[in-house]
C-alpha atoms as a PDB file:
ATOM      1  CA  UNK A   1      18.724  30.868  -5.914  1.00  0.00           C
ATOM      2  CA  UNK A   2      16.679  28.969  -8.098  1.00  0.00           C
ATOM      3  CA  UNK A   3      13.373  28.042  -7.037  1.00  0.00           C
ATOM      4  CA  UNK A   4      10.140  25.738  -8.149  1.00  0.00           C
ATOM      5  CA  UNK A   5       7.185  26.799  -7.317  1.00  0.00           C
ATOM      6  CA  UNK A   6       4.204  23.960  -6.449  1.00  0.00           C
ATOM      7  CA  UNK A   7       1.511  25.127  -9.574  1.00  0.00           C
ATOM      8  CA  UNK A   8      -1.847  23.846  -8.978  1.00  0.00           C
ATOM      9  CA  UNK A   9      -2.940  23.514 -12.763  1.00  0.00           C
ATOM     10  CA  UNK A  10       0.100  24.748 -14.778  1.00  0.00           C
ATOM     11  CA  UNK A  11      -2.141  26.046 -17.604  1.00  0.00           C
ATOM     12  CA  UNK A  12      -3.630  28.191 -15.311  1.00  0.00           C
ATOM     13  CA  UNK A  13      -0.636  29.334 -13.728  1.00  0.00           C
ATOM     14  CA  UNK A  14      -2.214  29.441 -10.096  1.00  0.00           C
ATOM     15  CA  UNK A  15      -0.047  28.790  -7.194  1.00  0.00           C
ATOM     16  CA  UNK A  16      -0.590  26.090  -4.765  1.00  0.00           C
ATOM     17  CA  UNK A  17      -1.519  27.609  -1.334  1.00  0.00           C
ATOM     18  CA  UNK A  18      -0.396  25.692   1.964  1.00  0.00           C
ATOM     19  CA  UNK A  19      -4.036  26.976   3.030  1.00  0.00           C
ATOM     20  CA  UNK A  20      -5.887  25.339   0.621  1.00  0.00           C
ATOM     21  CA  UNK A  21      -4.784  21.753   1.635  1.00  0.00           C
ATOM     22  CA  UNK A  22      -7.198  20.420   4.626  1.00  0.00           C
ATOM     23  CA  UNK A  23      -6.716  18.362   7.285  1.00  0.00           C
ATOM     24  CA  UNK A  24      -8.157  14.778   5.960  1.00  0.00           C
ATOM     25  CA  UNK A  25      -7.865  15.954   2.635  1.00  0.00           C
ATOM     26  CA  UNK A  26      -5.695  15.056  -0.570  1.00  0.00           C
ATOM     27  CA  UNK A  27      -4.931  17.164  -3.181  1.00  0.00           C
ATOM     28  CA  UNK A  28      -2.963  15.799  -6.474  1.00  0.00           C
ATOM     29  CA  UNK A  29      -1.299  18.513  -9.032  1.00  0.00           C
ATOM     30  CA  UNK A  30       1.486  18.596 -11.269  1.00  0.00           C
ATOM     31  CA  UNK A  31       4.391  20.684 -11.598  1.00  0.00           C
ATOM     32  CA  UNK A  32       5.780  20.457 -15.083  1.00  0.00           C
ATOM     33  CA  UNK A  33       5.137  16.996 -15.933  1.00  0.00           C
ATOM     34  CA  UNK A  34       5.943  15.843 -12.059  1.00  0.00           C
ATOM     35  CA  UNK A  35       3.137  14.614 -10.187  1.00  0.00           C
ATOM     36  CA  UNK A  36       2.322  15.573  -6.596  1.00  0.00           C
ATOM     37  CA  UNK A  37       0.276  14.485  -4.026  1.00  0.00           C
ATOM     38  CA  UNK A  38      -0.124  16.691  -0.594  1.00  0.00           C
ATOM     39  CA  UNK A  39      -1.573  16.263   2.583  1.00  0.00           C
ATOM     40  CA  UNK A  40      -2.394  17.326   6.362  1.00  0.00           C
ATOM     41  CA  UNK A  41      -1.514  15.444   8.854  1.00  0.00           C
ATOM     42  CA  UNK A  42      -1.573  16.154  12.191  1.00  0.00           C
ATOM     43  CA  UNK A  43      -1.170  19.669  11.482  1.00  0.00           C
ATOM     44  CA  UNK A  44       1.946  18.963   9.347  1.00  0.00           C
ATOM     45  CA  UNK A  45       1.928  19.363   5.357  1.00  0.00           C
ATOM     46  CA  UNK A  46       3.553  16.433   3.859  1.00  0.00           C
ATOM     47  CA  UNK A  47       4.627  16.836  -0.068  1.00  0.00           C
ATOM     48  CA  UNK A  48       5.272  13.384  -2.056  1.00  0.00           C
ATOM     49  CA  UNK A  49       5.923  12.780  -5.356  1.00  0.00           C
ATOM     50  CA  UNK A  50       2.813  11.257  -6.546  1.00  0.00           C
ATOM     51  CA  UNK A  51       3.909   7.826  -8.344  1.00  0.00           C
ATOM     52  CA  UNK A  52       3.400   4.385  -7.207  1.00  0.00           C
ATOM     53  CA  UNK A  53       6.685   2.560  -6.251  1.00  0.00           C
ATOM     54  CA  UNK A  54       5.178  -0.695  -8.008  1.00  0.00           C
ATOM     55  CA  UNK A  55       4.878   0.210 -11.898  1.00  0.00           C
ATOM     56  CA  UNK A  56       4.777   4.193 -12.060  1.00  0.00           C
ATOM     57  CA  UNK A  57       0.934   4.824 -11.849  1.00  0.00           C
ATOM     58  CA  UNK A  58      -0.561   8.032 -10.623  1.00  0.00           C
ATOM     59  CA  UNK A  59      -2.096   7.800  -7.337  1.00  0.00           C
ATOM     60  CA  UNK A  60      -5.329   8.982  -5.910  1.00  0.00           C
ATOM     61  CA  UNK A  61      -6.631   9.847  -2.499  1.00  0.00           C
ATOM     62  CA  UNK A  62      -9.257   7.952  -1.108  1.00  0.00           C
ATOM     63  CA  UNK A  63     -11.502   9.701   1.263  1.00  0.00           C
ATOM     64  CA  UNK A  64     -12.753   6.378   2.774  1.00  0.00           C
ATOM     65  CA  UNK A  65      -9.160   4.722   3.278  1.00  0.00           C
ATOM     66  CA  UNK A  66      -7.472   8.281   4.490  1.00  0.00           C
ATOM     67  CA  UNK A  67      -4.958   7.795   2.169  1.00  0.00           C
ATOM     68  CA  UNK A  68      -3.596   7.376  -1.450  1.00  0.00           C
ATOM     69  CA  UNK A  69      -4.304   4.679  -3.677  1.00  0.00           C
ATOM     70  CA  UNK A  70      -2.867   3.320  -6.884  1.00  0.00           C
ATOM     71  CA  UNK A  71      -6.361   2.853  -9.196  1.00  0.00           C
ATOM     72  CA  UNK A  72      -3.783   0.462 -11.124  1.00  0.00           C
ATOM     73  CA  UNK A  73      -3.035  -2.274  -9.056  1.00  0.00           C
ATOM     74  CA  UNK A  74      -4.458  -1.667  -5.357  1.00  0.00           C
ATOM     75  CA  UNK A  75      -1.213  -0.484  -3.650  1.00  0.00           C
ATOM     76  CA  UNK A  76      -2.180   1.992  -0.772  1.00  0.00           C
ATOM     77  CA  UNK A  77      -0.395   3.897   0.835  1.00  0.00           C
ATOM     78  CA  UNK A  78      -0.910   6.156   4.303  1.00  0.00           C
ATOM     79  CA  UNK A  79      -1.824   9.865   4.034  1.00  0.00           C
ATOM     80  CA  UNK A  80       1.868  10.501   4.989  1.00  0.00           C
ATOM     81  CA  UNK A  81       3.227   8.081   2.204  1.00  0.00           C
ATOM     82  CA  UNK A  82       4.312   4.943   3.985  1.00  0.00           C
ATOM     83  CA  UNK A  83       3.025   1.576   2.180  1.00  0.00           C
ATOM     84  CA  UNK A  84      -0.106  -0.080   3.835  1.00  0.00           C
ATOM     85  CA  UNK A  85      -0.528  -2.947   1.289  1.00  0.00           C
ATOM     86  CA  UNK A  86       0.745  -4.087  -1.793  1.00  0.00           C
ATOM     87  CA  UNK A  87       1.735  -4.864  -4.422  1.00  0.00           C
ATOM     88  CA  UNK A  88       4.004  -2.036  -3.747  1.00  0.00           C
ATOM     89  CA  UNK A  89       6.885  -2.760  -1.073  1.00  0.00           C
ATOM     90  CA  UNK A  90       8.542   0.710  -0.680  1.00  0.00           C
ATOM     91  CA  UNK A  91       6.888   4.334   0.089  1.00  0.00           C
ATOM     92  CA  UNK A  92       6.019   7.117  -1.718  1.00  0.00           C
ATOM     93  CA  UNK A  93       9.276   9.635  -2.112  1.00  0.00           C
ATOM     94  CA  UNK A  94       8.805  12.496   0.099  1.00  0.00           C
ATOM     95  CA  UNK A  95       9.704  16.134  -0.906  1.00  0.00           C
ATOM     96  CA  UNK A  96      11.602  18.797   0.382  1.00  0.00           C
ATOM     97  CA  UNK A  97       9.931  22.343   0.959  1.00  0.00           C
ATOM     98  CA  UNK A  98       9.381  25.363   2.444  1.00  0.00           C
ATOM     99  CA  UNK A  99       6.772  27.659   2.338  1.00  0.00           C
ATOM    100  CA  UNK A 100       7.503  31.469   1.244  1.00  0.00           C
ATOM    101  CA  UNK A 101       4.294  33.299   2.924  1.00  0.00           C
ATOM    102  CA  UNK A 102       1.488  30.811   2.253  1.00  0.00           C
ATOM    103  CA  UNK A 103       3.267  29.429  -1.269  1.00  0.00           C
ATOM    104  CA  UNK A 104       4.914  25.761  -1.414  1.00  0.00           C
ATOM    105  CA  UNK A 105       8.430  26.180  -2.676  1.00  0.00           C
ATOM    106  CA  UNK A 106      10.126  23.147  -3.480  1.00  0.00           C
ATOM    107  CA  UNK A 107      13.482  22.930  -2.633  1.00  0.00           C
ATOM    108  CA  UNK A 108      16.662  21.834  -5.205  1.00  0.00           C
ATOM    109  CA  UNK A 109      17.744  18.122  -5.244  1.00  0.00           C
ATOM    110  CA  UNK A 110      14.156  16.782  -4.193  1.00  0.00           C
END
């Protein structure tokens, strides 16, 4: 079974750890070229594919808004993905995992 493995810093090669990613906190990485933005919330990691539905831009976390937003246009979005103001009508895609000890493992198709 094939399996992708969440890289925090791909030149580095270091694994992203499910421990490293705080409750209140956002963390953005790439795997390959594929952006990724991760959470905590309520207890629960939540994985998303880190692009803005409304033109492709990268987004960041804001510590102030608890949540991500696109430094392009002003969509944000809730720490769990779901749109809180446009532009941007539709959430951020969420990703499959599971966790193999402490490591993020994406799963195939998502």
């Amino acid at each position: 079974m094939a399996r992708e493995y969440v890289l925090a810093g791909a030149a580095e090669g270091l694994l992203m750890k499910a421990s490293g990613i705080a409750e209140g906190k956002g963390v953005t990485f790439d795997i390959g070229r594929r952006p990724i933005a991760a959470t905590r919330v309520a207890g629960e990691l939540i994985v998303l594919e880190n692009v803005c539905k409304h033109e492709g831009c990268e987004t960041e976390w804001s510590a102030k808004e608890q949540g991500w937003e696109c430094p392009c246009h002003g969509s944000l979005y809730a720490a769990d993905g779901t749109v809180v103001r446009g532009p941007s009508e539709a959430d951020l895609d969420r990703l499959d995992y599971h966790l193999d000890g402490d490591e993020i493992v994406l799963d195939q198709g998502r």
